[in-house]
PDB file of N, CA and C in Angstrom:
ATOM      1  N   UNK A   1     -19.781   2.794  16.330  1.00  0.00           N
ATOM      2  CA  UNK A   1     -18.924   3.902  15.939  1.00  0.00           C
ATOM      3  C   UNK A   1     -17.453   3.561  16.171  1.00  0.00           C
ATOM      4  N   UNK A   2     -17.430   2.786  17.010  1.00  0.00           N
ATOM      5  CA  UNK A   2     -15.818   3.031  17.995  1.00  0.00           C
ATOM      6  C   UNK A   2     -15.300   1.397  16.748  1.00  0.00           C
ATOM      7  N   UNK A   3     -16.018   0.724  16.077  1.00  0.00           N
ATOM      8  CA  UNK A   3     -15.647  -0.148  14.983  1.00  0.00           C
ATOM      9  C   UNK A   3     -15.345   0.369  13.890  1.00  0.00           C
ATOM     10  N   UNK A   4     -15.995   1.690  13.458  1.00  0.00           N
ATOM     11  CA  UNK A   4     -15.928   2.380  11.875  1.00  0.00           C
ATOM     12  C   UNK A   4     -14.531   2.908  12.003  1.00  0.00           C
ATOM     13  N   UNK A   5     -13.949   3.794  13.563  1.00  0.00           N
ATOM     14  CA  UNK A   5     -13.273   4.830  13.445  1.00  0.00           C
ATOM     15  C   UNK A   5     -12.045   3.469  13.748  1.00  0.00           C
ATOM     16  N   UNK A   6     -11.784   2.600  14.160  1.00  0.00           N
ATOM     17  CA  UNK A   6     -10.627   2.180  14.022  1.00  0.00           C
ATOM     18  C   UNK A   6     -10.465   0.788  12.593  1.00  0.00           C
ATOM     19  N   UNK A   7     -11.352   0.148  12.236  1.00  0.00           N
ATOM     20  CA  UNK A   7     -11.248  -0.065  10.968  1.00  0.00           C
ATOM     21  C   UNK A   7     -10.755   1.279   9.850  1.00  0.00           C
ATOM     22  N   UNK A   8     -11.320   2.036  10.208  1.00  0.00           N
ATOM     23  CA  UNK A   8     -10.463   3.629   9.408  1.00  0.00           C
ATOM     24  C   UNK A   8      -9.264   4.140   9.513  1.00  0.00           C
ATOM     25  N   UNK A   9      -8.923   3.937  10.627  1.00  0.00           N
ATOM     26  CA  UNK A   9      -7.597   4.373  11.626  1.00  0.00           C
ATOM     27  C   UNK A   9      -6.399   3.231  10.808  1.00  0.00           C
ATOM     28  N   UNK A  10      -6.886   1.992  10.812  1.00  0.00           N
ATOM     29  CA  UNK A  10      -6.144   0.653  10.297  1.00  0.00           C
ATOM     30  C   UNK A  10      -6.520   0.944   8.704  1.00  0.00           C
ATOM     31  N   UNK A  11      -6.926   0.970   8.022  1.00  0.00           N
ATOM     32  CA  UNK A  11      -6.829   1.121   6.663  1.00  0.00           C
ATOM     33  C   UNK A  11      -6.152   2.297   6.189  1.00  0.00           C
ATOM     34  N   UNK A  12      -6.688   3.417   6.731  1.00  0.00           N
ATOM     35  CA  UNK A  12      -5.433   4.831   6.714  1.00  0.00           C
ATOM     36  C   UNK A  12      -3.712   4.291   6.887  1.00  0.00           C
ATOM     37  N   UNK A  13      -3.637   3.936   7.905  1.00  0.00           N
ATOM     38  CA  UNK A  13      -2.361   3.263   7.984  1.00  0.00           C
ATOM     39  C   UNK A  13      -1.557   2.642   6.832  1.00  0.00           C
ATOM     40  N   UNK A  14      -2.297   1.512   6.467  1.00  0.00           N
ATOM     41  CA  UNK A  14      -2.018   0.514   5.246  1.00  0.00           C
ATOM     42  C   UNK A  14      -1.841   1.653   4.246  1.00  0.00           C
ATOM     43  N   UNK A  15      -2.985   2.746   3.996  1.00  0.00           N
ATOM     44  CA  UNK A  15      -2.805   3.366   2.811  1.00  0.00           C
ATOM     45  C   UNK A  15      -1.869   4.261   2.807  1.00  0.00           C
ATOM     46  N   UNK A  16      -1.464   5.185   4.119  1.00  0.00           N
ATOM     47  CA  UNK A  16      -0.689   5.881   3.634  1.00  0.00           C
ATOM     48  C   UNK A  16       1.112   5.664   3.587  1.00  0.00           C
ATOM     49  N   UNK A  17       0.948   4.595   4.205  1.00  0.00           N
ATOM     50  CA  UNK A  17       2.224   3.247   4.023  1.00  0.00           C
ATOM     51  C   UNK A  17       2.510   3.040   2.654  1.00  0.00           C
ATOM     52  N   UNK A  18       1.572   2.662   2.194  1.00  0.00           N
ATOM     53  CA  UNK A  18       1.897   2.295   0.441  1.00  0.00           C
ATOM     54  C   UNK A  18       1.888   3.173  -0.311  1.00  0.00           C
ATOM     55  N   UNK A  19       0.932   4.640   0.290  1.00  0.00           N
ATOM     56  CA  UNK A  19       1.496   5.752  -0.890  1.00  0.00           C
ATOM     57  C   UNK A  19       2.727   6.528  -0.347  1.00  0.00           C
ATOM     58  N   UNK A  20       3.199   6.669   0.907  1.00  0.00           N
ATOM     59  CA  UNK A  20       4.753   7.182   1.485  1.00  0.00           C
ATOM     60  C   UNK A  20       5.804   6.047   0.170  1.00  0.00           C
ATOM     61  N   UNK A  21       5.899   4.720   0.276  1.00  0.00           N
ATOM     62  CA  UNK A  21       6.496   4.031  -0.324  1.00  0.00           C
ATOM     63  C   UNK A  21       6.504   4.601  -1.950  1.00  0.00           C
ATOM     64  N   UNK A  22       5.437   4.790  -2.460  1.00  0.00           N
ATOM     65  CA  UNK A  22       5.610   4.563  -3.938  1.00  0.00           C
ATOM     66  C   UNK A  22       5.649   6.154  -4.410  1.00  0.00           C
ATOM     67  N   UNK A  23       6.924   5.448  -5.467  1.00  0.00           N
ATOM     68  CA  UNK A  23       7.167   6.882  -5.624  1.00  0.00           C
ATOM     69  C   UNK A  23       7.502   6.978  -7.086  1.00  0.00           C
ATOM     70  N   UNK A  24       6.324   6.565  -8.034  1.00  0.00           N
ATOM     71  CA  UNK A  24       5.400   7.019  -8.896  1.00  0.00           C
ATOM     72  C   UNK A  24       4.250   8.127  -8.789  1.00  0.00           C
ATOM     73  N   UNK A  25       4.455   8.757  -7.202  1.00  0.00           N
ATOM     74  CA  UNK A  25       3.426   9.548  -7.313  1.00  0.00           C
ATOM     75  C   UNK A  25       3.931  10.723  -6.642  1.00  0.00           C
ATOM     76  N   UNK A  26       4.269  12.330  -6.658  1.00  0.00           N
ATOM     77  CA  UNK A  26       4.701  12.915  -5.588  1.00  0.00           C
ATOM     78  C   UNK A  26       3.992  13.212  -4.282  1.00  0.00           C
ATOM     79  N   UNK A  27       4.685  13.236  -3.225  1.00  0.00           N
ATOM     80  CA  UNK A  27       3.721  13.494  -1.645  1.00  0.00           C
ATOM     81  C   UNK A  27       2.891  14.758  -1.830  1.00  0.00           C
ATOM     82  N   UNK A  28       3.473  15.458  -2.316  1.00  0.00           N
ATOM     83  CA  UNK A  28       2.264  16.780  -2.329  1.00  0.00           C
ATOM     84  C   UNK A  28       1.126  16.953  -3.627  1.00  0.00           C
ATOM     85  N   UNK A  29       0.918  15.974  -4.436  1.00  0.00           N
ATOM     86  CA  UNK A  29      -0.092  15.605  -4.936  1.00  0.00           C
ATOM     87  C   UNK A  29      -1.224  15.636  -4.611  1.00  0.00           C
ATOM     88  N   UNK A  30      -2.175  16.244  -4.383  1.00  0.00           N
ATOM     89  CA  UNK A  30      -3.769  16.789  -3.433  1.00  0.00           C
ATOM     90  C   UNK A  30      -4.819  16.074  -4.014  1.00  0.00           C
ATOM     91  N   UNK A  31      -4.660  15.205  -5.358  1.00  0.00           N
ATOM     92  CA  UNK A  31      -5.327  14.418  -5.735  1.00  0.00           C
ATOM     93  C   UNK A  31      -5.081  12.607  -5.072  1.00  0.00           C
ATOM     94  N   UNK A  32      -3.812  12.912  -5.090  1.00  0.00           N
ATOM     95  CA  UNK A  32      -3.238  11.270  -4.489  1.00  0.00           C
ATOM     96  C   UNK A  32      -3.620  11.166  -3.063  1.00  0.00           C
ATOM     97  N   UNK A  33      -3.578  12.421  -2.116  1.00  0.00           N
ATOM     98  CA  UNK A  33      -4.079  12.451  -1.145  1.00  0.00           C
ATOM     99  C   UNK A  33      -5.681  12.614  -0.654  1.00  0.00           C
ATOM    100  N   UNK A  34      -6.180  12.696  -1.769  1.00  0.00           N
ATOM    101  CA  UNK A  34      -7.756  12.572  -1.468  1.00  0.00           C
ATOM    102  C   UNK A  34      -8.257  10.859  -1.652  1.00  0.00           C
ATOM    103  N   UNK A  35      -7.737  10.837  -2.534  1.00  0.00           N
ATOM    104  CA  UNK A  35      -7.950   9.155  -2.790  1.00  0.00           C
ATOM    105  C   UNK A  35      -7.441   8.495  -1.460  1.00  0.00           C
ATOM    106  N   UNK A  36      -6.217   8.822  -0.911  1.00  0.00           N
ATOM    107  CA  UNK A  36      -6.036   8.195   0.609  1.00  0.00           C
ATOM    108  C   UNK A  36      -7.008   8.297   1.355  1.00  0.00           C
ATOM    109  N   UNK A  37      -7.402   9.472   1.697  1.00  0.00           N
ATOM    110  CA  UNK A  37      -8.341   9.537   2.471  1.00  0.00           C
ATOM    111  C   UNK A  37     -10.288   9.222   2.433  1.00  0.00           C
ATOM    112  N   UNK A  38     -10.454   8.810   0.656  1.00  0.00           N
ATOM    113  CA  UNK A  38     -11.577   8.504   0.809  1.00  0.00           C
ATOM    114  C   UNK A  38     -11.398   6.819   0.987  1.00  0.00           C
ATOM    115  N   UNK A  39     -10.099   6.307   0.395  1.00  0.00           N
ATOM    116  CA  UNK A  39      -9.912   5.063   0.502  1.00  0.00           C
ATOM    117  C   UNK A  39      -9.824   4.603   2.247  1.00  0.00           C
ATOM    118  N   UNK A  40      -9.887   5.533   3.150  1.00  0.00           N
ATOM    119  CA  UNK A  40      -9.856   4.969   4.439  1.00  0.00           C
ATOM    120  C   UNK A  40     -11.082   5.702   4.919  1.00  0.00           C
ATOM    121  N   UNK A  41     -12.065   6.429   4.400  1.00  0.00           N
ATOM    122  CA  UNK A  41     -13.145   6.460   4.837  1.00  0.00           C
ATOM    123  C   UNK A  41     -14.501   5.297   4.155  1.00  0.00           C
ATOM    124  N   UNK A  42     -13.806   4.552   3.335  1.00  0.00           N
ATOM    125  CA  UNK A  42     -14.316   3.542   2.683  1.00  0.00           C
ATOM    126  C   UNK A  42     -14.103   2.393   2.961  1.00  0.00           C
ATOM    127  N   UNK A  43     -13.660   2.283   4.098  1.00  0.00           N
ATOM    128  CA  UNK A  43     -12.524   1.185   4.771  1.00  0.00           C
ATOM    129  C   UNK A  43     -13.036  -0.225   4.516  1.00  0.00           C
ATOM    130  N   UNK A  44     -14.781  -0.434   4.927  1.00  0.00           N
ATOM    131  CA  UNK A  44     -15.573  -1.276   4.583  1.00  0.00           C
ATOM    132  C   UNK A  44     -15.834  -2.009   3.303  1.00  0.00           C
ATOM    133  N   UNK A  45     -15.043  -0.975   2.354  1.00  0.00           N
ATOM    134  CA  UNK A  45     -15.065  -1.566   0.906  1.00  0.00           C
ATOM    135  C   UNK A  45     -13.695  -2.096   0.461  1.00  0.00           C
ATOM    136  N   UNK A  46     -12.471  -1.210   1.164  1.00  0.00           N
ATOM    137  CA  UNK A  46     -11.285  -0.987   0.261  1.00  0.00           C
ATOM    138  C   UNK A  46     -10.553  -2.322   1.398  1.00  0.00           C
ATOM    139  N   UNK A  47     -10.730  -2.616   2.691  1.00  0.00           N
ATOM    140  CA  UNK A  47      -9.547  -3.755   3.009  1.00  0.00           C
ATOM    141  C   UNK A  47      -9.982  -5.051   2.776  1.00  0.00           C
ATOM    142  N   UNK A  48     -11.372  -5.273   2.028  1.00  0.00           N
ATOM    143  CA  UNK A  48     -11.111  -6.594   1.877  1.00  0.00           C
ATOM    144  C   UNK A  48      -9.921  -7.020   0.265  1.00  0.00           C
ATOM    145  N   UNK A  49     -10.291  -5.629  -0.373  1.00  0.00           N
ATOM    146  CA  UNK A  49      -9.633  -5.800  -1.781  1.00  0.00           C
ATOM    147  C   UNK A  49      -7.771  -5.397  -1.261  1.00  0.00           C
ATOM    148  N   UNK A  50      -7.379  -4.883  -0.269  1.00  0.00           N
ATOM    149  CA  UNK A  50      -6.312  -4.925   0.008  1.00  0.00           C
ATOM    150  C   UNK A  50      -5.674  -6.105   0.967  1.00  0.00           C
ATOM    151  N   UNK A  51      -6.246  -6.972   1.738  1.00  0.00           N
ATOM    152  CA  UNK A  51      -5.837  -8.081   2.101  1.00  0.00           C
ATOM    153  C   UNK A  51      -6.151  -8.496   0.957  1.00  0.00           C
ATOM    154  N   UNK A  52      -7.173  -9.106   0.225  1.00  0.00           N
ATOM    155  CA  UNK A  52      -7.122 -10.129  -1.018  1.00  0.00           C
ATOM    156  C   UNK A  52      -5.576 -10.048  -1.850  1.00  0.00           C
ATOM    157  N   UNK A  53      -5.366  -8.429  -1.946  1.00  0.00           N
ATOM    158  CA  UNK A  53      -3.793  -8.548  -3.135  1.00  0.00           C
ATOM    159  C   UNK A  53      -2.846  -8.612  -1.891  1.00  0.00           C
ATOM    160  N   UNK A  54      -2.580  -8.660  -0.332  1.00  0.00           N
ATOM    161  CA  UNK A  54      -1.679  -9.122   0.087  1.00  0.00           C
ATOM    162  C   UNK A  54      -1.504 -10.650   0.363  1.00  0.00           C
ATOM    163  N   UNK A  55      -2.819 -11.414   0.222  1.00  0.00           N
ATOM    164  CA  UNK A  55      -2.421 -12.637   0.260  1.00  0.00           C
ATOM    165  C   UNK A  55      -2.115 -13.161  -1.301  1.00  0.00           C
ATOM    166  N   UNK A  56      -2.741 -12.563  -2.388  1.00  0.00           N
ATOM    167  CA  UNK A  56      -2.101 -13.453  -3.674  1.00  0.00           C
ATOM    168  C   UNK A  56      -0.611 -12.403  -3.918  1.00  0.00           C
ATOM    169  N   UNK A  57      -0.450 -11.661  -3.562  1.00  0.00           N
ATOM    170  CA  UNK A  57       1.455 -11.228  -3.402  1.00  0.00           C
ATOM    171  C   UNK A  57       2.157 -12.644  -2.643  1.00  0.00           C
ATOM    172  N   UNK A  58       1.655 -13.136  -1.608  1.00  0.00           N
ATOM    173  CA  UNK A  58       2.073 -13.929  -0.726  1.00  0.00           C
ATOM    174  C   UNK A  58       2.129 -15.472  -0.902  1.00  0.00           C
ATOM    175  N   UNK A  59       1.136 -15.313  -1.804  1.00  0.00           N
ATOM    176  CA  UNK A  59       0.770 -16.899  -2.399  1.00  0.00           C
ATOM    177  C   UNK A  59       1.960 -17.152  -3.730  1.00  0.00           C
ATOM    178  N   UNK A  60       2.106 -15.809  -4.267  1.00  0.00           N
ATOM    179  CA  UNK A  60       3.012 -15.404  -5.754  1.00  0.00           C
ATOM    180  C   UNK A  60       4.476 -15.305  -5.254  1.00  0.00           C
ATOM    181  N   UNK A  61       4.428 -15.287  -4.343  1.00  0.00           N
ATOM    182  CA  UNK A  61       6.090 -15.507  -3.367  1.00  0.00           C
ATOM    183  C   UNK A  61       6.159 -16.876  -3.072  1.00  0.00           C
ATOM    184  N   UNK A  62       5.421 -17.283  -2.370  1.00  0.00           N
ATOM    185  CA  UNK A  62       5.711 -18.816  -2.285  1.00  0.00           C
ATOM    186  C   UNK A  62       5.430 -19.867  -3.605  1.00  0.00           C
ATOM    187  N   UNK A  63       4.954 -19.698  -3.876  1.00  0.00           N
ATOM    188  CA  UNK A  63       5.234 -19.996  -5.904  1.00  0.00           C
ATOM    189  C   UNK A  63       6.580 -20.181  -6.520  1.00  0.00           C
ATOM    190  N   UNK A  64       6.547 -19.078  -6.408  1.00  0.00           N
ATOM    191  CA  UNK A  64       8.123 -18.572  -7.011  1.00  0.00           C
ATOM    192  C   UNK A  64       9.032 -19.396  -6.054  1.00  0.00           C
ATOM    193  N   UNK A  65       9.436 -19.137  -4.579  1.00  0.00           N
ATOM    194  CA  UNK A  65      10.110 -19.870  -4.201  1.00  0.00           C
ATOM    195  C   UNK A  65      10.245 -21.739  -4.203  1.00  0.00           C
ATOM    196  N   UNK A  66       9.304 -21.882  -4.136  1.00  0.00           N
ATOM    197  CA  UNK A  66       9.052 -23.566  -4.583  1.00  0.00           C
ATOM    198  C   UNK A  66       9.811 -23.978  -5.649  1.00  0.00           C
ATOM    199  N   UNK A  67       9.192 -23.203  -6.808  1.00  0.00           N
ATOM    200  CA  UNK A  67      10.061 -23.193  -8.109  1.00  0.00           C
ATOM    201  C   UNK A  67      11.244 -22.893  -8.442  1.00  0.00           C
ATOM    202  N   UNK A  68      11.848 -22.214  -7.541  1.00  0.00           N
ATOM    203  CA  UNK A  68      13.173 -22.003  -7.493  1.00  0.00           C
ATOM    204  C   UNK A  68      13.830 -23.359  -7.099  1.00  0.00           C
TER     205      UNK A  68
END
């Protein structure tokens, strides 16, 4: 249990980090905020696909810089 609720705790974080940031969507949106919250009760599904796009962001930065 004490693994589910902070893998949840840490993906909540990440998510509501990136939806505070983007602002294509408004904060009081009750749909944008359900998706936060099933996306961090899904935690087991949703951070491997959110580390995967922070390391090819990261890989797509150092790319670019090389090439520069």
């Amino acid at each position: 249990m004490t693994t589910y609720t902070v893998g949840s705790l840490f993906t909540a974080v990440i998510l509501i980090s990136a939806f505070l940031k983007d602002s294509s969507t408004a904060n009081t949106d009750r749909r944008s905020w359900a998706i936060v919250f099933l996306g961090a009760s899904l935690w087991f599904a949703v951070l491997p696909f959110i580390i995967r796009k922070k390391l090819l962001g990261m890989k797509q930065t150092e790319l670019a810089t090389i090439a520069h």
